[in-house]
C-alpha atoms as a PDB file:
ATOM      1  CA  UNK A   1      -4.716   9.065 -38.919  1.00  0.00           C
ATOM      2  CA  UNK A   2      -3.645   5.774 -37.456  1.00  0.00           C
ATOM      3  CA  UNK A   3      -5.792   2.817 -37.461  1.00  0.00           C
ATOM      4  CA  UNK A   4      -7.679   1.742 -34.599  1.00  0.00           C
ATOM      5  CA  UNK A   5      -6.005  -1.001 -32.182  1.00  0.00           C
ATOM      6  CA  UNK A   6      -7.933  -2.956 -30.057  1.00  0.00           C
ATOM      7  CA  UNK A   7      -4.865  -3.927 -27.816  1.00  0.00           C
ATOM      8  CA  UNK A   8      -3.465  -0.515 -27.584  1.00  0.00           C
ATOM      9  CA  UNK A   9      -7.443   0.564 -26.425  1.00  0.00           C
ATOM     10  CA  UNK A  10      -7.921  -2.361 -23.739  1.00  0.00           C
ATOM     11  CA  UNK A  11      -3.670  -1.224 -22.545  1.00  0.00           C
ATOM     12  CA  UNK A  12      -4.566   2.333 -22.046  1.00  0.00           C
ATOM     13  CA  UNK A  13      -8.289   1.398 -20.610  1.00  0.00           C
ATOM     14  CA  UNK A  14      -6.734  -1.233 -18.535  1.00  0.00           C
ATOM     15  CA  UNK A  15      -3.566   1.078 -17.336  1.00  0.00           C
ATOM     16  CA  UNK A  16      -5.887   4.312 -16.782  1.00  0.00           C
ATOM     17  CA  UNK A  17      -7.901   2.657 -14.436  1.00  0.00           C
ATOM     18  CA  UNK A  18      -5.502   1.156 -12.318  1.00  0.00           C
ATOM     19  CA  UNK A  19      -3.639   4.463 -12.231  1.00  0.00           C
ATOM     20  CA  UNK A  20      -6.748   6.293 -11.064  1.00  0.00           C
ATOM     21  CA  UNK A  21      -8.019   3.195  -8.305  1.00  0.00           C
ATOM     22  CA  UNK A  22      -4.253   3.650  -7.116  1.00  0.00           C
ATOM     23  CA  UNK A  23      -4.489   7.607  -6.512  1.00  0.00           C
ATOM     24  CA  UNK A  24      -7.730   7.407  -4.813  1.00  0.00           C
ATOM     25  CA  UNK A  25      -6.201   4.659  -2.686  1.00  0.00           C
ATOM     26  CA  UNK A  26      -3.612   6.757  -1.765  1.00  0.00           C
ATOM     27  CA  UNK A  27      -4.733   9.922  -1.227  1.00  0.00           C
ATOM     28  CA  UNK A  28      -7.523   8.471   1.072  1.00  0.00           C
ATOM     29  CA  UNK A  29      -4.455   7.217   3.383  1.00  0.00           C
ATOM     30  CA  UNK A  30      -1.758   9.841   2.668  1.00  0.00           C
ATOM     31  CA  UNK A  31      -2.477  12.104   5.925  1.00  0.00           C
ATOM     32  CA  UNK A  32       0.379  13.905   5.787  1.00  0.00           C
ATOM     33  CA  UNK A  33       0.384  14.212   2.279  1.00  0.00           C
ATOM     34  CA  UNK A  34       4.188  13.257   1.839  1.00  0.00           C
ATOM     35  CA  UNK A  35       2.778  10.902  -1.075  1.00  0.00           C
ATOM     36  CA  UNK A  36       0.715  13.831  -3.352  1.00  0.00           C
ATOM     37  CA  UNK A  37       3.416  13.461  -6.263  1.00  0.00           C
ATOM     38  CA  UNK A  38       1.726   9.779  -6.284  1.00  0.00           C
ATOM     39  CA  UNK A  39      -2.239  11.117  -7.347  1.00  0.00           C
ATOM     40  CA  UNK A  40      -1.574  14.368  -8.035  1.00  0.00           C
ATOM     41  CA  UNK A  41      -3.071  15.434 -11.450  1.00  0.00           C
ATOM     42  CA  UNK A  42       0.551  16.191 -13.111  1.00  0.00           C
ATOM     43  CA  UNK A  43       1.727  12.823 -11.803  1.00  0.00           C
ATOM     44  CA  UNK A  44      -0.706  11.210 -13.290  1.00  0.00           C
ATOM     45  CA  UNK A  45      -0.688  13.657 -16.721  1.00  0.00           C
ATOM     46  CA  UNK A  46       2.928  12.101 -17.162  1.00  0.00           C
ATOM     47  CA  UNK A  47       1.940   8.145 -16.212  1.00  0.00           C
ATOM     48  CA  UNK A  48      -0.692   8.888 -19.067  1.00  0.00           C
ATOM     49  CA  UNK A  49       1.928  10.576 -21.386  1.00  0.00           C
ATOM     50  CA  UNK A  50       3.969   7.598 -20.806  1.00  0.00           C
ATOM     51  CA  UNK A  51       1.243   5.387 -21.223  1.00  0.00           C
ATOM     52  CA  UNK A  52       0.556   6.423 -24.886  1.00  0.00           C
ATOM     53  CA  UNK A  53       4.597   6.054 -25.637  1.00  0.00           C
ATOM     54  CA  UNK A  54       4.195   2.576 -24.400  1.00  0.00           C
ATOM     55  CA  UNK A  55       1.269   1.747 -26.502  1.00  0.00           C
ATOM     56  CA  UNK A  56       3.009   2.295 -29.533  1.00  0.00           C
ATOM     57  CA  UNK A  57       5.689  -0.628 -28.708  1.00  0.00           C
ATOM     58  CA  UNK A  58       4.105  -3.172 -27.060  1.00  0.00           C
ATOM     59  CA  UNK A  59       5.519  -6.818 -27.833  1.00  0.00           C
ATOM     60  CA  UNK A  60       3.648  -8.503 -30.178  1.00  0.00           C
ATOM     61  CA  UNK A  61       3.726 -11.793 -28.561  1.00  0.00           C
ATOM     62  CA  UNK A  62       2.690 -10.045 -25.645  1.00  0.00           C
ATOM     63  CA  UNK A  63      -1.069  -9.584 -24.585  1.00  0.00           C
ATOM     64  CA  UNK A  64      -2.688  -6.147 -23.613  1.00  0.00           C
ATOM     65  CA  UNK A  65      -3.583  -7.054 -20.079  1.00  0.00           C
ATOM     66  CA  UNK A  66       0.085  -8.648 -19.821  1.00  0.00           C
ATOM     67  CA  UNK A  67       1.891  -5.351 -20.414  1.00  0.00           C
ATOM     68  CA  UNK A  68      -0.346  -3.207 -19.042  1.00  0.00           C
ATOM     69  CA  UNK A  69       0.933  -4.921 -15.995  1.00  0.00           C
ATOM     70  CA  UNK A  70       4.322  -4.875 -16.882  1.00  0.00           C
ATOM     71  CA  UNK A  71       3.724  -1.162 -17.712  1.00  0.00           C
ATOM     72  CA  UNK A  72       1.502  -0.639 -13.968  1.00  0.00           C
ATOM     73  CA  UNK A  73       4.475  -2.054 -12.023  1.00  0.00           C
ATOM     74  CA  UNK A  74       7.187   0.186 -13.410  1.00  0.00           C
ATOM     75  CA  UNK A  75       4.706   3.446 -11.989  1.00  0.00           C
ATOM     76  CA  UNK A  76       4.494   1.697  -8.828  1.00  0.00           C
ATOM     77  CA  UNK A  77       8.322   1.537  -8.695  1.00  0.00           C
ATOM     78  CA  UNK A  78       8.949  -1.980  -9.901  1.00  0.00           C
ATOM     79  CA  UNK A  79      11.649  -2.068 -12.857  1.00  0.00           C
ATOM     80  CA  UNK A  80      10.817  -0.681 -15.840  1.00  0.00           C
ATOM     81  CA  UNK A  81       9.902  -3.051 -19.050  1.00  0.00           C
ATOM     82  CA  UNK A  82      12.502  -2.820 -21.268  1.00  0.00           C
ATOM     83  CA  UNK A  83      10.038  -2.051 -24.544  1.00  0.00           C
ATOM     84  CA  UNK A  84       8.632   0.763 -22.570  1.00  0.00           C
ATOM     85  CA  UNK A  85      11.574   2.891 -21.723  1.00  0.00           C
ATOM     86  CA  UNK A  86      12.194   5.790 -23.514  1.00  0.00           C
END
């Protein structure tokens, strides 16, 4: 078993929340539903899976809360952070 990472903790913490403030957000002003891929339980299931892959490469000069921003834009359909592509 790995070791236990603060930083990779506080990124997931960090991006988890923001991913689940986001869906409630949304689904409370998606009438017409045309934005369910967005908080849908699968959606999210793969922002998480994604999540985890990022966690395992984030920069080392880099702070948690710093990526987990960079990470949190690319979901919301800013560019992708190069370390966290697969």
């Amino acid at each position: 078993m790995s070791e236990f990472s603060w930083k990779k903790f506080q990124f997931i913490s960090e991006v988890q929340t923001a991913l689940i403030a986001n869906a409630i957000n949304v689904a409370k002003h998606d009438e017409d539903s045309t934005q369910k891929h967005d908080y849908s339980g699968t959606g999210l299931l793969i922002d998480m899976d994604n999540a985890f892959y990022a966690a395992e490469r984030i920069p080392s000069g880099m702070t948690a809360h710093e990526a987990a921003c960079q990470f949190y834009g690319g979901c919301k359909g800013e560019a992708w952070p190069s370390w966290a592509l697969r």
